[in-house]
N, C-alpha and C. Protein backbone atom coordinates (compact mmCIF):
# COMPACT_ATOMS: atom_id res chain seq x y z
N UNK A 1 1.10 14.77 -17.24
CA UNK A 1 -0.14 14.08 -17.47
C UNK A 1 -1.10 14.27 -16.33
N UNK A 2 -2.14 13.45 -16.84
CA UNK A 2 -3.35 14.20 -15.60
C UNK A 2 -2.99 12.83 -14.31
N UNK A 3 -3.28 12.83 -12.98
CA UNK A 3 -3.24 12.43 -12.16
C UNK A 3 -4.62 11.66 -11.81
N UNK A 4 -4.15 10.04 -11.10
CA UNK A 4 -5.82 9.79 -10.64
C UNK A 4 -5.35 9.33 -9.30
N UNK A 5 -6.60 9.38 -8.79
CA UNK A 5 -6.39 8.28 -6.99
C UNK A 5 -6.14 7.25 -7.31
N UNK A 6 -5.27 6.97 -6.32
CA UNK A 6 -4.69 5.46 -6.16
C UNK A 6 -5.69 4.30 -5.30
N UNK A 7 -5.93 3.37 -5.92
CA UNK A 7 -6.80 2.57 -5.21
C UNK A 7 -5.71 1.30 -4.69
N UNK A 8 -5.38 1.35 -3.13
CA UNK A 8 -4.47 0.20 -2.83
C UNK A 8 -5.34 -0.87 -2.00
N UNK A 9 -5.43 -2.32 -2.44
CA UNK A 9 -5.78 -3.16 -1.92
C UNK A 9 -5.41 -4.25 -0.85
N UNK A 10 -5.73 -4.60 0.15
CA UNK A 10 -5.06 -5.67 0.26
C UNK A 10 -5.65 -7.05 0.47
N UNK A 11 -5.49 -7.80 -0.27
CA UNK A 11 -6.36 -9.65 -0.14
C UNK A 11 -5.71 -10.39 0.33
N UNK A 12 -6.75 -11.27 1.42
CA UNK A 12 -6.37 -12.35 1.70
C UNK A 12 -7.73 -13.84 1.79
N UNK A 13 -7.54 -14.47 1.94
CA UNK A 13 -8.49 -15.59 2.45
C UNK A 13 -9.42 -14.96 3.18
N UNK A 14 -10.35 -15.47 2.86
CA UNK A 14 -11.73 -15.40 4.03
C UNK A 14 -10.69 -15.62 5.62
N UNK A 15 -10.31 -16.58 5.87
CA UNK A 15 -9.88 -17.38 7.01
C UNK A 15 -8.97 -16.29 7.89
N UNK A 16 -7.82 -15.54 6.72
CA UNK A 16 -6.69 -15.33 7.37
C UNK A 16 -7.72 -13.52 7.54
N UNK A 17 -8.67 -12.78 6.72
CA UNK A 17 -9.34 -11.66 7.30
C UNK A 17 -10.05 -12.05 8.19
N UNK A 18 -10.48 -13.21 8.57
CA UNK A 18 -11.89 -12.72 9.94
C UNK A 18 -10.69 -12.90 11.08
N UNK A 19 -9.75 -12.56 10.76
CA UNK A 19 -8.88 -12.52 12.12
C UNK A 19 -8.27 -11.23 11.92
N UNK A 20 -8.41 -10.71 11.17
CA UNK A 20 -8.06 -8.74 11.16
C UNK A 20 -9.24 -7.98 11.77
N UNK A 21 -9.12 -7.62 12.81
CA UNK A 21 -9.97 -6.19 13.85
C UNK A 21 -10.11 -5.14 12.40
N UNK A 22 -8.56 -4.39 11.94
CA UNK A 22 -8.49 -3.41 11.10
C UNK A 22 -7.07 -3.63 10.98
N UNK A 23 -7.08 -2.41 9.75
CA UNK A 23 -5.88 -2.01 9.02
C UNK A 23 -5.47 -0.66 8.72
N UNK A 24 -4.35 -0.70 8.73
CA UNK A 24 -3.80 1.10 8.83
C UNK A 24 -3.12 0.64 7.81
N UNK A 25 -3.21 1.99 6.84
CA UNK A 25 -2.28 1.93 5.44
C UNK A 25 -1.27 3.19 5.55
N UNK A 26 0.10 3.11 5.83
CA UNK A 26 0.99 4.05 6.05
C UNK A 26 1.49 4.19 4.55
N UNK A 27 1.73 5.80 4.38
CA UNK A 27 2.12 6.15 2.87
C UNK A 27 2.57 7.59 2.60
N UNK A 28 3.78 7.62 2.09
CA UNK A 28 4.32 8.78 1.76
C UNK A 28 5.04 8.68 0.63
N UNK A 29 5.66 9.68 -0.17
CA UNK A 29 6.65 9.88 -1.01
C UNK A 29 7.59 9.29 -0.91
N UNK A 30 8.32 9.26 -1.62
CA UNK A 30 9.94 8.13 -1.27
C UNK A 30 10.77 9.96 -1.47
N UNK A 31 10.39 10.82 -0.51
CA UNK A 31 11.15 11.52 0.11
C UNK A 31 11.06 11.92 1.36
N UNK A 32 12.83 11.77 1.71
CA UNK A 32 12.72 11.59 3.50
C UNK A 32 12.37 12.87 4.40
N UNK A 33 11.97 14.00 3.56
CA UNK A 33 11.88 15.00 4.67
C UNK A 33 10.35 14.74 4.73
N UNK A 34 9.50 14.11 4.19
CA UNK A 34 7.79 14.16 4.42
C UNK A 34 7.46 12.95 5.36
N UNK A 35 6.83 13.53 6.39
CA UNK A 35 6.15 12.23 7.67
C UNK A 35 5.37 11.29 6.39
N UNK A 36 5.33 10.18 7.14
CA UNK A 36 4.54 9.46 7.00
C UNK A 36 2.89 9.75 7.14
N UNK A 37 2.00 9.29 6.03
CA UNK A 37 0.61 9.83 6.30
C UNK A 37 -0.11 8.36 6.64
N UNK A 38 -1.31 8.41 7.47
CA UNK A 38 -2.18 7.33 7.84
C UNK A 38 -3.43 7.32 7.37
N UNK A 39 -4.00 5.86 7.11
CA UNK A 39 -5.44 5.92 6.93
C UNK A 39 -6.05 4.30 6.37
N UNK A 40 -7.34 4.49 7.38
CA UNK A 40 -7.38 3.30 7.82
C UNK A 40 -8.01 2.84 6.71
N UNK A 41 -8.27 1.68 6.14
CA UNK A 41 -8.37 0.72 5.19
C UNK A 41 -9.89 -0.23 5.22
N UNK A 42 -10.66 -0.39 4.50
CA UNK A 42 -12.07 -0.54 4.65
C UNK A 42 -12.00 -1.93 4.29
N UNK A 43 -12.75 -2.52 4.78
CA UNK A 43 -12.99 -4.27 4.88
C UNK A 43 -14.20 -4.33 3.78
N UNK A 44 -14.02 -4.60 2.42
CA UNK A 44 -15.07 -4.91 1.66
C UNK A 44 -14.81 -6.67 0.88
N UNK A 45 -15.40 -7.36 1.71
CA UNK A 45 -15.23 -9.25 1.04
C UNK A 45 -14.25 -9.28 1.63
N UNK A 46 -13.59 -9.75 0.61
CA UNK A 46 -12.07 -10.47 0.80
C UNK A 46 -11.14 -9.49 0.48
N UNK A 47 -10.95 -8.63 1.03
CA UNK A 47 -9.97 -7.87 1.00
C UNK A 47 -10.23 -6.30 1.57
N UNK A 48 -9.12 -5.53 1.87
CA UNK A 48 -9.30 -4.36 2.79
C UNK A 48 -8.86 -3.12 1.47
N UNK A 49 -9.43 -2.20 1.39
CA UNK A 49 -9.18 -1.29 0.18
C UNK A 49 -8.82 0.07 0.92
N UNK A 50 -8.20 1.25 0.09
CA UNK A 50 -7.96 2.74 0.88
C UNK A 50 -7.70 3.10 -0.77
N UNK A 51 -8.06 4.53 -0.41
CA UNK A 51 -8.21 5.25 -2.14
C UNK A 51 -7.06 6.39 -1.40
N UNK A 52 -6.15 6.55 -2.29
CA UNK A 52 -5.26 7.92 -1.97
C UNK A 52 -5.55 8.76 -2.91
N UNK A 53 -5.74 9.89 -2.42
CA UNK A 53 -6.21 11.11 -3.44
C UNK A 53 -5.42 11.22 -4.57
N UNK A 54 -6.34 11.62 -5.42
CA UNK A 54 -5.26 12.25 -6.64
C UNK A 54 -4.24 13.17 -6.43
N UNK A 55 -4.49 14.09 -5.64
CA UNK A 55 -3.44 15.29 -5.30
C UNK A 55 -2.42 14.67 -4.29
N UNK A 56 -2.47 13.60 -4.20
CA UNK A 56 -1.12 12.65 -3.37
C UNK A 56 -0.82 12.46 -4.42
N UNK A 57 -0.87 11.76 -5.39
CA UNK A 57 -0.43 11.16 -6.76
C UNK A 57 0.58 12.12 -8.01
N UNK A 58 0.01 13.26 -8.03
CA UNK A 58 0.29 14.36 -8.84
C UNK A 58 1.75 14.85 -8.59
N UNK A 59 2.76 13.89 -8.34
CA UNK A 59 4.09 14.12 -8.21
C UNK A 59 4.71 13.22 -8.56
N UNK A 60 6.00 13.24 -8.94
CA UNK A 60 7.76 12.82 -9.54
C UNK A 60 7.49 11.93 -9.12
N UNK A 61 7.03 12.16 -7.33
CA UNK A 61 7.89 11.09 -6.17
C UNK A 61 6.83 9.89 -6.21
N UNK A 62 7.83 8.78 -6.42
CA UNK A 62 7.54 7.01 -6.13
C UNK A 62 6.27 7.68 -4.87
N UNK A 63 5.18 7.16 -4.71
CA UNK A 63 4.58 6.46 -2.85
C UNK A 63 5.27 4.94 -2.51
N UNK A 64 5.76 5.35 -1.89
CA UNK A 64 5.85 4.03 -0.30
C UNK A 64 4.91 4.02 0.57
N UNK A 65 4.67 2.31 0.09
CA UNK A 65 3.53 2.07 1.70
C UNK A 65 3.65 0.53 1.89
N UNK A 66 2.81 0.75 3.54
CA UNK A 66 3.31 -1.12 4.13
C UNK A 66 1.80 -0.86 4.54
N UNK A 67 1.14 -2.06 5.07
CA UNK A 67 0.01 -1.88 5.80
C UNK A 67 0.08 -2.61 7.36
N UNK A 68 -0.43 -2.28 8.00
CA UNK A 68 -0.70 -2.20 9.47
C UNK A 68 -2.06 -3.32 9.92
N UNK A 69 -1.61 -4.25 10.08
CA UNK A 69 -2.87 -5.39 10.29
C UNK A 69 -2.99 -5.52 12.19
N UNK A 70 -4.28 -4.97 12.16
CA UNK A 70 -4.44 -5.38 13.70
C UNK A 70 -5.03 -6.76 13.60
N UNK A 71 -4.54 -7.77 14.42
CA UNK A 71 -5.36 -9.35 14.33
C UNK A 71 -5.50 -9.38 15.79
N UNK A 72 -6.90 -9.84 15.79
CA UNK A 72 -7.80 -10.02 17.16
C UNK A 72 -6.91 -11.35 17.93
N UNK A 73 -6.65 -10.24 19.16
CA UNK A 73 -5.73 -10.87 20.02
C UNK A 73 -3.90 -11.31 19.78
N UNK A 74 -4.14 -10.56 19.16
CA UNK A 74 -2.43 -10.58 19.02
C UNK A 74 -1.61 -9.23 18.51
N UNK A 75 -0.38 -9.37 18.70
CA UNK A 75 0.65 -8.37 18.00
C UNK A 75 -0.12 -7.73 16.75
N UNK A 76 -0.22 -6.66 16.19
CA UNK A 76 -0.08 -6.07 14.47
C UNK A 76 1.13 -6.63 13.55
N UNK A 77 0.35 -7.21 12.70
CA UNK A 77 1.35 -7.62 11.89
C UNK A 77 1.68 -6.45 10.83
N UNK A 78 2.62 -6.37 10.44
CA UNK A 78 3.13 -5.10 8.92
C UNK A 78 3.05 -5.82 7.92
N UNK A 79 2.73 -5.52 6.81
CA UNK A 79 2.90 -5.81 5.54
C UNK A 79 3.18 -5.14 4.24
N UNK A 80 4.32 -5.46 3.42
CA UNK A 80 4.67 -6.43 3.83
C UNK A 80 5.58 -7.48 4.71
N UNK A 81 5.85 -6.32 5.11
CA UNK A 81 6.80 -6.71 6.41
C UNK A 81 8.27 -7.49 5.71
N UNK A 82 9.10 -7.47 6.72
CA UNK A 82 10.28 -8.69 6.30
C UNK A 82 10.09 -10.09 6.38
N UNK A 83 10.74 -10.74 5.56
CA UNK A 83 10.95 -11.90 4.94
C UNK A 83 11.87 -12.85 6.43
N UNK A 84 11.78 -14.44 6.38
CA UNK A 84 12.71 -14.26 8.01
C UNK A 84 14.08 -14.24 7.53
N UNK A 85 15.04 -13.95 6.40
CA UNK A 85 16.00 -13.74 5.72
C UNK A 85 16.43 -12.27 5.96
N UNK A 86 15.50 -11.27 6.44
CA UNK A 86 15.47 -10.50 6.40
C UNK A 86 16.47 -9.41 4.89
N UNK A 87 16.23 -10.11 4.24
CA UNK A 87 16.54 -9.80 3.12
C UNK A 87 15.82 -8.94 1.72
N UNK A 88 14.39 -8.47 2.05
CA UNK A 88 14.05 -7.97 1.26
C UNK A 88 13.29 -6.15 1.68
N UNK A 89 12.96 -5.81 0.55
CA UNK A 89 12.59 -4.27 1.56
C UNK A 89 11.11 -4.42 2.34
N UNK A 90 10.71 -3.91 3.17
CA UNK A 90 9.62 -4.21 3.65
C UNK A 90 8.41 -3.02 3.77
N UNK A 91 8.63 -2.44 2.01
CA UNK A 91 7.37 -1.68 1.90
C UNK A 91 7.73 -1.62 0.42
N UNK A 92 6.13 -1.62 0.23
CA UNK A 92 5.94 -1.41 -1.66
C UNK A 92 6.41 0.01 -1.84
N UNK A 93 7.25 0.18 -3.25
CA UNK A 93 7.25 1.09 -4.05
C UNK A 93 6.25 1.54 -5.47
N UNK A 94 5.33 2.58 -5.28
CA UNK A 94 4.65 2.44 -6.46
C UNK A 94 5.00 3.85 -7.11
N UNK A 95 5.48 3.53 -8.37
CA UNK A 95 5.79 4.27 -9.55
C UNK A 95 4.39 5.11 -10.44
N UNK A 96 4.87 6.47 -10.27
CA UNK A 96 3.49 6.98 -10.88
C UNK A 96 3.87 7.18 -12.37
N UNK A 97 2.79 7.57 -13.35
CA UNK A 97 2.37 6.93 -14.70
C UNK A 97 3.94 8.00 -15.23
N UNK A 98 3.79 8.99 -15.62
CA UNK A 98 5.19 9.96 -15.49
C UNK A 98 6.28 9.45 -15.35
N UNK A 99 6.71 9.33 -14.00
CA UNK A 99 8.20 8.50 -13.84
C UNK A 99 8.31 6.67 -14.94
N UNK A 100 7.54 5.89 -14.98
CA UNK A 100 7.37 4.77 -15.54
C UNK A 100 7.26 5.38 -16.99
N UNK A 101 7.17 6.42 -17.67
CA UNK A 101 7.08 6.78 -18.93
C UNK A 101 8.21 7.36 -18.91
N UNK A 102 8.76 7.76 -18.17
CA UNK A 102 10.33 8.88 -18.62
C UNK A 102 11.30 6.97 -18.27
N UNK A 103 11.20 6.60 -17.44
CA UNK A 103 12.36 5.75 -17.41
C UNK A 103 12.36 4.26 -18.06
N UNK A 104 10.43 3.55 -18.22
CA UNK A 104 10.51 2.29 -18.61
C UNK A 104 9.59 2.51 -20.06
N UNK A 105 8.83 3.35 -20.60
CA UNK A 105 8.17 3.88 -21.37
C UNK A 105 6.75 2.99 -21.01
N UNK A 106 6.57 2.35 -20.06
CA UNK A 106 5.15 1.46 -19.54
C UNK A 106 4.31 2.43 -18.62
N UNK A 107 3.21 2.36 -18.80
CA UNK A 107 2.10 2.84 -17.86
C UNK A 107 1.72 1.70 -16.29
N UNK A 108 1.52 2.37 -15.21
CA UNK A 108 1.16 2.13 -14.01
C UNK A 108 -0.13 1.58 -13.60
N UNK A 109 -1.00 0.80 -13.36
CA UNK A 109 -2.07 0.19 -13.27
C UNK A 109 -2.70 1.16 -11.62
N UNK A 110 -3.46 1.28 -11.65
CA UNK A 110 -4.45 2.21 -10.47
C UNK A 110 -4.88 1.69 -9.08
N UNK A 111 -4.77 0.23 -9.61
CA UNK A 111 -4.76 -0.36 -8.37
C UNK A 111 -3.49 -1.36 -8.07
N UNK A 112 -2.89 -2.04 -7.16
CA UNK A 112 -2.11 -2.34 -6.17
C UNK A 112 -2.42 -3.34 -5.38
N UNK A 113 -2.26 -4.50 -5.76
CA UNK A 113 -3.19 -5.70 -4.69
C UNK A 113 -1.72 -6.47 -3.94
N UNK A 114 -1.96 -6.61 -2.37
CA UNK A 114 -1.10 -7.48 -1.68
C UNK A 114 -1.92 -8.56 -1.12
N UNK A 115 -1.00 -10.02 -1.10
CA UNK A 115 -2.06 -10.69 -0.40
C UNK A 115 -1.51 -11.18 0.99
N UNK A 116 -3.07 -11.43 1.81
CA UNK A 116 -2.69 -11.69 3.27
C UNK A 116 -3.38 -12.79 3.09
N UNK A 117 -2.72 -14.06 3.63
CA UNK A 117 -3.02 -15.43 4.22
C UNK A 117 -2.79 -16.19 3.14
């Protein structure tokens, strides 16, 4: 099928963004021989957005990604980071339209919203 850019979001409160400087959106294939790719994430309202090309998309392979929150005056937080159970995985898996049609017969939505605060 044809391939589109991925539009990944991330929302939070007014309150909990005017305390984000910026955001780095880390993202690769859910295969381990490919680095990790970067790119920073645009502050529009309430929420920080990054478009991944279509020609990232146009493959088998799941994307994995976490995002990278710089907050003014403190540590970077990850997201979504671990749980304090440390019990869950601590990066989204997103299924492209292809794989979700060969294994669940459902289509994939284009955008991707996480929320912060």
């Amino acid at each position: 099928g044809s391939s589109r850019p991925l539009d990944v979001k991330l929302v939070g409160s007014r309150q909990a963004l005017d305390q984000v400087a910026a955001v780095t959106l880390h993202f690769r294939h859910v295969d381990q021989s490919k680095s990790w790719n970067e790119t920073e994430m645009r502050r529009e309202g309430d929420r920080f957005t990054a478009l991944l090309p279509k020609e990232f998309t146009a493959t088998s392979f799941p994307v994995m990604c976490f995002a990278e929150a710089h907050l003014t005056g403190q540590a970077p937080v990850l997201l979504p980071g671990f749980e304090p159970d440390l019990a869950n995985q601590p990066y989204l898996v997103i299924h492209s339209t292809a794989w979700k049609a060969h294994h669940t017969g459902a289509e994939r939505s284009t955008a991707h919203q996480r929320s912060l605060g």
